[in-house]
N, C-alpha and C. Protein backbone atom coordinates (compact mmCIF):
# COMPACT_ATOMS: atom_id res chain seq x y z
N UNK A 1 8.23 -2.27 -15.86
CA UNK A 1 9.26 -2.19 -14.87
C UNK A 1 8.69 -1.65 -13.56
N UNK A 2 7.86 -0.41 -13.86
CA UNK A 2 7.25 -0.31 -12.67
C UNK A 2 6.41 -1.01 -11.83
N UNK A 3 5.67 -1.75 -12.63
CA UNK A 3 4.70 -2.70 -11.67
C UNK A 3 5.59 -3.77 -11.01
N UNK A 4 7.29 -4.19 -11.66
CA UNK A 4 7.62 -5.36 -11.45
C UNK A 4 8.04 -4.73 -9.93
N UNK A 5 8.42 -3.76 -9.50
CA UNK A 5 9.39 -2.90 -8.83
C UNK A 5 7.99 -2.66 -7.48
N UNK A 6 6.67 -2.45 -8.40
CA UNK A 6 5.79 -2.22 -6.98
C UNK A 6 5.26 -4.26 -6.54
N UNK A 7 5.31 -4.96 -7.22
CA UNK A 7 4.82 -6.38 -6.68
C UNK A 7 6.31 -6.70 -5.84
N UNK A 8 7.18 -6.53 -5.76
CA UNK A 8 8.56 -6.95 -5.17
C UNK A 8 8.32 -6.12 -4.02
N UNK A 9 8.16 -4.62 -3.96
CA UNK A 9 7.85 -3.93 -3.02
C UNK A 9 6.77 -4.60 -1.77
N UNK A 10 5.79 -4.83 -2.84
CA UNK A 10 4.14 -5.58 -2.04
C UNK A 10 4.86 -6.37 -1.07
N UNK A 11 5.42 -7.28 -1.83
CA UNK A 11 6.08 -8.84 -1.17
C UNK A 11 6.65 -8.76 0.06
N UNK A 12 7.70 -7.71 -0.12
CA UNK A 12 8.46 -7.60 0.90
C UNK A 12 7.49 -6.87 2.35
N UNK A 13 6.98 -6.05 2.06
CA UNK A 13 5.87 -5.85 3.11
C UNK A 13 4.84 -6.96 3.57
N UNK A 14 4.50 -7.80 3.10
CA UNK A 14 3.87 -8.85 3.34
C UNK A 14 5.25 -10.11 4.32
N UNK A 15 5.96 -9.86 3.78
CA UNK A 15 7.11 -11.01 4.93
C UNK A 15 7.15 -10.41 6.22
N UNK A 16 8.05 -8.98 5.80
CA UNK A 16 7.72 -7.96 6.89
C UNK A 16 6.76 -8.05 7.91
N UNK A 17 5.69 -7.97 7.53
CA UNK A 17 4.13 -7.66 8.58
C UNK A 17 4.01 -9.70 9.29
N UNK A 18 4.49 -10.09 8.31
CA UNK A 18 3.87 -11.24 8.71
C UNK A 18 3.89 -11.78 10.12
N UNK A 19 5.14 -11.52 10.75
CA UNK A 19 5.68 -11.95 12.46
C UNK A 19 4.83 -11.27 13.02
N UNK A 20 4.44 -9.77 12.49
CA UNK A 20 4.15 -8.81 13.47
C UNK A 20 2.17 -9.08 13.46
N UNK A 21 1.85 -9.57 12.28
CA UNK A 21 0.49 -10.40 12.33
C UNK A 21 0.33 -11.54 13.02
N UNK A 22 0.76 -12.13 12.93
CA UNK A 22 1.16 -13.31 13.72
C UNK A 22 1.12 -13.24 15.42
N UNK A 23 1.72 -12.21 15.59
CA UNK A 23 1.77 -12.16 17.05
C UNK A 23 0.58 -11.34 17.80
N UNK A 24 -0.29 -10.77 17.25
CA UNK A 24 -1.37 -9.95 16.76
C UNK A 24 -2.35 -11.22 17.68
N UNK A 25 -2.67 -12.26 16.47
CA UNK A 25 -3.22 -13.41 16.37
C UNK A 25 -3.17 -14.45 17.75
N UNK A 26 -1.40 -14.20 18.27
CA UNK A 26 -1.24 -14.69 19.67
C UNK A 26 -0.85 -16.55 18.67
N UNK A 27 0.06 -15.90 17.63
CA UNK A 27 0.38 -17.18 16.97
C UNK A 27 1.88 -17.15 17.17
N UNK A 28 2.38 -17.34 18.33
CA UNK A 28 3.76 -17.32 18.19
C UNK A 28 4.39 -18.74 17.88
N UNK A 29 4.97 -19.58 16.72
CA UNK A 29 5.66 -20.26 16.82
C UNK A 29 5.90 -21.33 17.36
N UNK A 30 7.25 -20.02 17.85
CA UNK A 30 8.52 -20.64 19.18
C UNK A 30 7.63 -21.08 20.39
N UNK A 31 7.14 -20.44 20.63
CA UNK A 31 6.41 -20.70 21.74
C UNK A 31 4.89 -21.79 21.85
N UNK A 32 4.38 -22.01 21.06
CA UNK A 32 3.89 -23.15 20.81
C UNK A 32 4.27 -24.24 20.93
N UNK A 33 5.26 -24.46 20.11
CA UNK A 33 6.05 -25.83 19.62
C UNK A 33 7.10 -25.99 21.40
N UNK A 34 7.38 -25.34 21.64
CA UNK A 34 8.09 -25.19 23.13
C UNK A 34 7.03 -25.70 24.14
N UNK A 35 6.48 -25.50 24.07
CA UNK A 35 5.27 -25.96 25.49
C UNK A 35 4.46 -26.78 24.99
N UNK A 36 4.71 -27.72 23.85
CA UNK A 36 3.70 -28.41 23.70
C UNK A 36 5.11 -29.85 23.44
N UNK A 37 6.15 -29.45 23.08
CA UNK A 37 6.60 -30.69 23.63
C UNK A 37 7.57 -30.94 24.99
N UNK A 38 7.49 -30.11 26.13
CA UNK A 38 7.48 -30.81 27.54
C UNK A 38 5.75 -31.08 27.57
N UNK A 39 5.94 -32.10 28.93
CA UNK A 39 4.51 -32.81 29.52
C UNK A 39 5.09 -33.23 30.86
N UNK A 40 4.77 -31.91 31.60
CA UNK A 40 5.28 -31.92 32.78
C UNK A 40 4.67 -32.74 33.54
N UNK A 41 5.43 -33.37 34.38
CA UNK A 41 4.68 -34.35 35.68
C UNK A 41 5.09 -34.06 36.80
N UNK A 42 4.64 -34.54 37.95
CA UNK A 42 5.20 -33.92 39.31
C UNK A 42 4.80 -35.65 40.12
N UNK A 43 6.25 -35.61 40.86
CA UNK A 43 6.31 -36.68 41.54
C UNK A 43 6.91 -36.51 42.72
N UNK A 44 6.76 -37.24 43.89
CA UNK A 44 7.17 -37.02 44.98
C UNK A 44 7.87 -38.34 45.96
N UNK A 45 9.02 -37.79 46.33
CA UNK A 45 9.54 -39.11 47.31
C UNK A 45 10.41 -38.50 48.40
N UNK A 46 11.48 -39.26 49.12
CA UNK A 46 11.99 -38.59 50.29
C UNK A 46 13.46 -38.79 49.90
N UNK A 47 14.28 -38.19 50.78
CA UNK A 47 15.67 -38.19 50.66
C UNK A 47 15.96 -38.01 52.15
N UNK A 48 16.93 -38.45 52.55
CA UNK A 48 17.75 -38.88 53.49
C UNK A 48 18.90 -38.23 53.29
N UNK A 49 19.58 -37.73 54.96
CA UNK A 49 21.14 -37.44 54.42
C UNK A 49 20.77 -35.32 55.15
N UNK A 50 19.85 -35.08 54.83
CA UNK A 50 19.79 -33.63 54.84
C UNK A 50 19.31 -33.23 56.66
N UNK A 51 20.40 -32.14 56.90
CA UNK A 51 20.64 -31.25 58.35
C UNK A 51 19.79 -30.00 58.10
N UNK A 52 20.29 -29.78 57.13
CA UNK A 52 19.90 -28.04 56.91
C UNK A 52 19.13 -27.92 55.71
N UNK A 53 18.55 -26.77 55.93
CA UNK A 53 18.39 -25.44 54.55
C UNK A 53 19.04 -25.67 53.84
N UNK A 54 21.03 -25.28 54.12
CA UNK A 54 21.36 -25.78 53.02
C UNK A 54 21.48 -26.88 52.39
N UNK A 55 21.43 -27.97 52.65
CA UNK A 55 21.16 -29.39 52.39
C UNK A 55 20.17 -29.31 51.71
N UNK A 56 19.39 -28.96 51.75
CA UNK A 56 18.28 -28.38 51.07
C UNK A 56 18.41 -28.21 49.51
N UNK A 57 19.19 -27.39 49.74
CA UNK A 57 19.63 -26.36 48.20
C UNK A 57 20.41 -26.86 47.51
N UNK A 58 21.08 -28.07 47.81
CA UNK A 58 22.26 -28.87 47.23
C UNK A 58 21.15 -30.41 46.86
N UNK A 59 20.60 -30.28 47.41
CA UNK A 59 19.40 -31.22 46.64
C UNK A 59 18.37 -30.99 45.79
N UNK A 60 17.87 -29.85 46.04
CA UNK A 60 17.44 -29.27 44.56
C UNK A 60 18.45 -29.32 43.71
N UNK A 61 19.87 -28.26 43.64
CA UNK A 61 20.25 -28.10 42.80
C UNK A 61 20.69 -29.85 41.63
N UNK A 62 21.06 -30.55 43.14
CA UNK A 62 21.56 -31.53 42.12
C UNK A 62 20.31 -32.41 41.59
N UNK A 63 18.93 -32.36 41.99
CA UNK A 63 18.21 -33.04 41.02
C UNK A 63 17.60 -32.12 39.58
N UNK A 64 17.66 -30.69 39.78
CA UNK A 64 17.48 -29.81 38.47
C UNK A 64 18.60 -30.06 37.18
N UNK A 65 20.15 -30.73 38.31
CA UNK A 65 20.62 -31.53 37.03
C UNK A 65 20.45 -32.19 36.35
N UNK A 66 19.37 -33.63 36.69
CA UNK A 66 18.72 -34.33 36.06
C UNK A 66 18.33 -34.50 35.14
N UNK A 67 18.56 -34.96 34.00
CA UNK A 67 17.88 -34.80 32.72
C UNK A 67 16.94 -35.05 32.77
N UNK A 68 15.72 -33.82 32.02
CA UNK A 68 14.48 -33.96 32.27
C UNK A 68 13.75 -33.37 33.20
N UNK A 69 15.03 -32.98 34.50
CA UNK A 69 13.54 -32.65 35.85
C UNK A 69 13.72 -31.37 35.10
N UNK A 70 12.32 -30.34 35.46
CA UNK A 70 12.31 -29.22 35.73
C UNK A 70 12.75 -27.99 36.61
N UNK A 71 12.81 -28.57 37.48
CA UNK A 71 12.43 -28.14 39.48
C UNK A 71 11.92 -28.69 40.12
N UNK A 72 12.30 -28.74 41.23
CA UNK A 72 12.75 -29.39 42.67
C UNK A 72 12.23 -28.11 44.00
N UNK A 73 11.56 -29.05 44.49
CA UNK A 73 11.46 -28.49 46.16
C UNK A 73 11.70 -29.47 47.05
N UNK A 74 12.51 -28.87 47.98
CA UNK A 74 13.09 -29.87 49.10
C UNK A 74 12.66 -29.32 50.33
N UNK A 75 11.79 -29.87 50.96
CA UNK A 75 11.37 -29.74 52.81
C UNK A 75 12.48 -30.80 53.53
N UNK A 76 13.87 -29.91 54.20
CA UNK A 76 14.54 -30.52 54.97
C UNK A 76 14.76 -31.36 56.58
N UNK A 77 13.27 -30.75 56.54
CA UNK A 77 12.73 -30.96 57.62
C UNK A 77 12.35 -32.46 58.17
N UNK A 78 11.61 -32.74 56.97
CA UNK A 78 10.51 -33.83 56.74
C UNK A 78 11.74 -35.27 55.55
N UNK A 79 12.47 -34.38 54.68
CA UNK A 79 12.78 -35.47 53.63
C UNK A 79 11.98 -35.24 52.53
N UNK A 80 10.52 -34.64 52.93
CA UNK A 80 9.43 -34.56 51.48
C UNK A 80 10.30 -33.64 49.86
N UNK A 81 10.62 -34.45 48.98
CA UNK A 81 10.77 -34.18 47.75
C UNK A 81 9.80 -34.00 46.75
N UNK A 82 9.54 -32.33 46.24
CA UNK A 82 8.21 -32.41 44.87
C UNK A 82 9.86 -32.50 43.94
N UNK A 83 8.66 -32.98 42.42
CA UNK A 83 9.68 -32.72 41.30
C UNK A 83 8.94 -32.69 40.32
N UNK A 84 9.06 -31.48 39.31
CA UNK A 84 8.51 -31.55 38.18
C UNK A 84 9.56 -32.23 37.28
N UNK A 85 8.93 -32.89 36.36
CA UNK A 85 9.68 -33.42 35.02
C UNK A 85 9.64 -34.11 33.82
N UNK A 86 9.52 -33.83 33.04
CA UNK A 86 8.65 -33.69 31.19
C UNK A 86 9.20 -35.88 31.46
N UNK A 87 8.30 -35.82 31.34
CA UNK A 87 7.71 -37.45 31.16
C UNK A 87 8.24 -38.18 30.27
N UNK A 88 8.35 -37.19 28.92
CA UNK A 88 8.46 -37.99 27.63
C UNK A 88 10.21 -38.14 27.65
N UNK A 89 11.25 -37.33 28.60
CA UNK A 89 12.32 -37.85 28.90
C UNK A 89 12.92 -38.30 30.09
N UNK A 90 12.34 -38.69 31.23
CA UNK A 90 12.65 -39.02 32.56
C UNK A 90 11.60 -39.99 33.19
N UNK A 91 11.82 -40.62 34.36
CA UNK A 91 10.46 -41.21 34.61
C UNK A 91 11.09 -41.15 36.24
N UNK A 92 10.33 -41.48 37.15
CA UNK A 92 10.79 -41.08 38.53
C UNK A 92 11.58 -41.98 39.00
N UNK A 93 11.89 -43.16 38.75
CA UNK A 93 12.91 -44.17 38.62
C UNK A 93 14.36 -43.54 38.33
N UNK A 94 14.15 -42.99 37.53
CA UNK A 94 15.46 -42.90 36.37
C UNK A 94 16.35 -41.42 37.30
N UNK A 95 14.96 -40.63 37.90
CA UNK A 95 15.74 -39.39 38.33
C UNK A 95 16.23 -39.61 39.69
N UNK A 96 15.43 -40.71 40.49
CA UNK A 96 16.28 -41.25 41.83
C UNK A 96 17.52 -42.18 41.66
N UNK A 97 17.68 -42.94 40.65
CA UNK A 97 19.05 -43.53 40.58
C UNK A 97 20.07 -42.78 40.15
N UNK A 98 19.69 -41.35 39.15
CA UNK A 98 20.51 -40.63 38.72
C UNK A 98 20.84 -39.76 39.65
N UNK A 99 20.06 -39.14 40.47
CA UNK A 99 19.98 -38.39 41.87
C UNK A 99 21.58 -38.94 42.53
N UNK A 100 20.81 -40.29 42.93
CA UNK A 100 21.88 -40.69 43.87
C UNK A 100 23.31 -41.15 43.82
N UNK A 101 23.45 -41.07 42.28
CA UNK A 101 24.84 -41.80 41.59
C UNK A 101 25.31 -40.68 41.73
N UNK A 102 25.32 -39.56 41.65
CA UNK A 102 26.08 -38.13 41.53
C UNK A 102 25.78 -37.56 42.86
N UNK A 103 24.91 -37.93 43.94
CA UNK A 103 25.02 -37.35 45.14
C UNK A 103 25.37 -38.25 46.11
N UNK A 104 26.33 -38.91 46.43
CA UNK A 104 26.79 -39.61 47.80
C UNK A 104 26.17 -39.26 48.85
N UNK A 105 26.31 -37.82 49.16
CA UNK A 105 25.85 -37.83 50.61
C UNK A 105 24.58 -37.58 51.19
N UNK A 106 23.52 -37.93 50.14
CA UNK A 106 22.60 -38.36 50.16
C UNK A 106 21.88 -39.10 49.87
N UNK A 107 20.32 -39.96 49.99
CA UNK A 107 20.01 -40.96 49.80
C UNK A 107 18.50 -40.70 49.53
N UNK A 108 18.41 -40.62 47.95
CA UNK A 108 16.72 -40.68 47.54
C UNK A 108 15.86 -41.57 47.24
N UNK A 109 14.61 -42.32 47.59
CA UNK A 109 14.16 -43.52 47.29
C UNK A 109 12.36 -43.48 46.96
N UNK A 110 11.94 -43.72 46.57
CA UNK A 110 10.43 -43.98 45.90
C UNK A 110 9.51 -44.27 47.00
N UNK A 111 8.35 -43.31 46.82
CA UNK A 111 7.79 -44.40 48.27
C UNK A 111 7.88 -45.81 47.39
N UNK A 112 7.17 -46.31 48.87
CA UNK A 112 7.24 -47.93 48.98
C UNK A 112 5.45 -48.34 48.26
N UNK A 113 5.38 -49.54 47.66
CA UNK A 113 3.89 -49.37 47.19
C UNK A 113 2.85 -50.05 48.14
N UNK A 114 1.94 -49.08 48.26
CA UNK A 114 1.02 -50.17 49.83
C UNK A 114 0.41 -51.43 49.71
N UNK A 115 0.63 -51.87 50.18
CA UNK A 115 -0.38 -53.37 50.03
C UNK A 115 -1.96 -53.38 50.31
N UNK A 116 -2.67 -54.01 49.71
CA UNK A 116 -4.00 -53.62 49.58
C UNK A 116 -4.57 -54.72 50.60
């Protein structure tokens, strides 16, 4: 009885320690499996439509709606759009038509492709 009482004991210290080994090791999991399935990309195009700063911020916000983007920087200045966004669910097509179906009062478009 006693030995059964110290191997149950063992056990449970071994589940116990195990996370806390683990993280020791720099084996976390969650965090593995999390960053290994986004595959961030970054793409860039212009938008039309924007006065201000805040114009600005209403164009980020509404392309971070995007399924898929990450984040958004908007130069209101220029029109220049960065965008990060995991590849394996968006493609830069998909986030300018979606962009613009939910934002009227603006207008986002791909560059154009150069001719050689």
């Amino acid at each position: 009885m006693k030995k059964l009482i110290l191997s149950v004991l063992g056990a449970l210290l071994l589940v116990a320690a195990s996370p806390v080994l683990s993280q020791e090791r720099g084996e976390d999991a969650k965090e593995t499996s999390a960053s290994t399935a986004l595959q961030l990309t970054q793409c860039a195009f212009k938008v039309s439509g924007m006065t201000c700063g805040g114009c600005a911020g209403m164009v980020e916000q509404g392309l971070r709606k995007v399924r898929g983007v990450q984040d958004a920087k908007v130069d209101w200045k220029s029109g220049d759009v960065k965008v990060k966004y995991d590849e394996k669910t968006t493609t830069p097509k998909k986030i300018v038509a979606a962009f613009n179906k939910k934002n009227p009062g603006f207008r986002a478009e791909l560059p154009k492709p150069k001719d050689k």
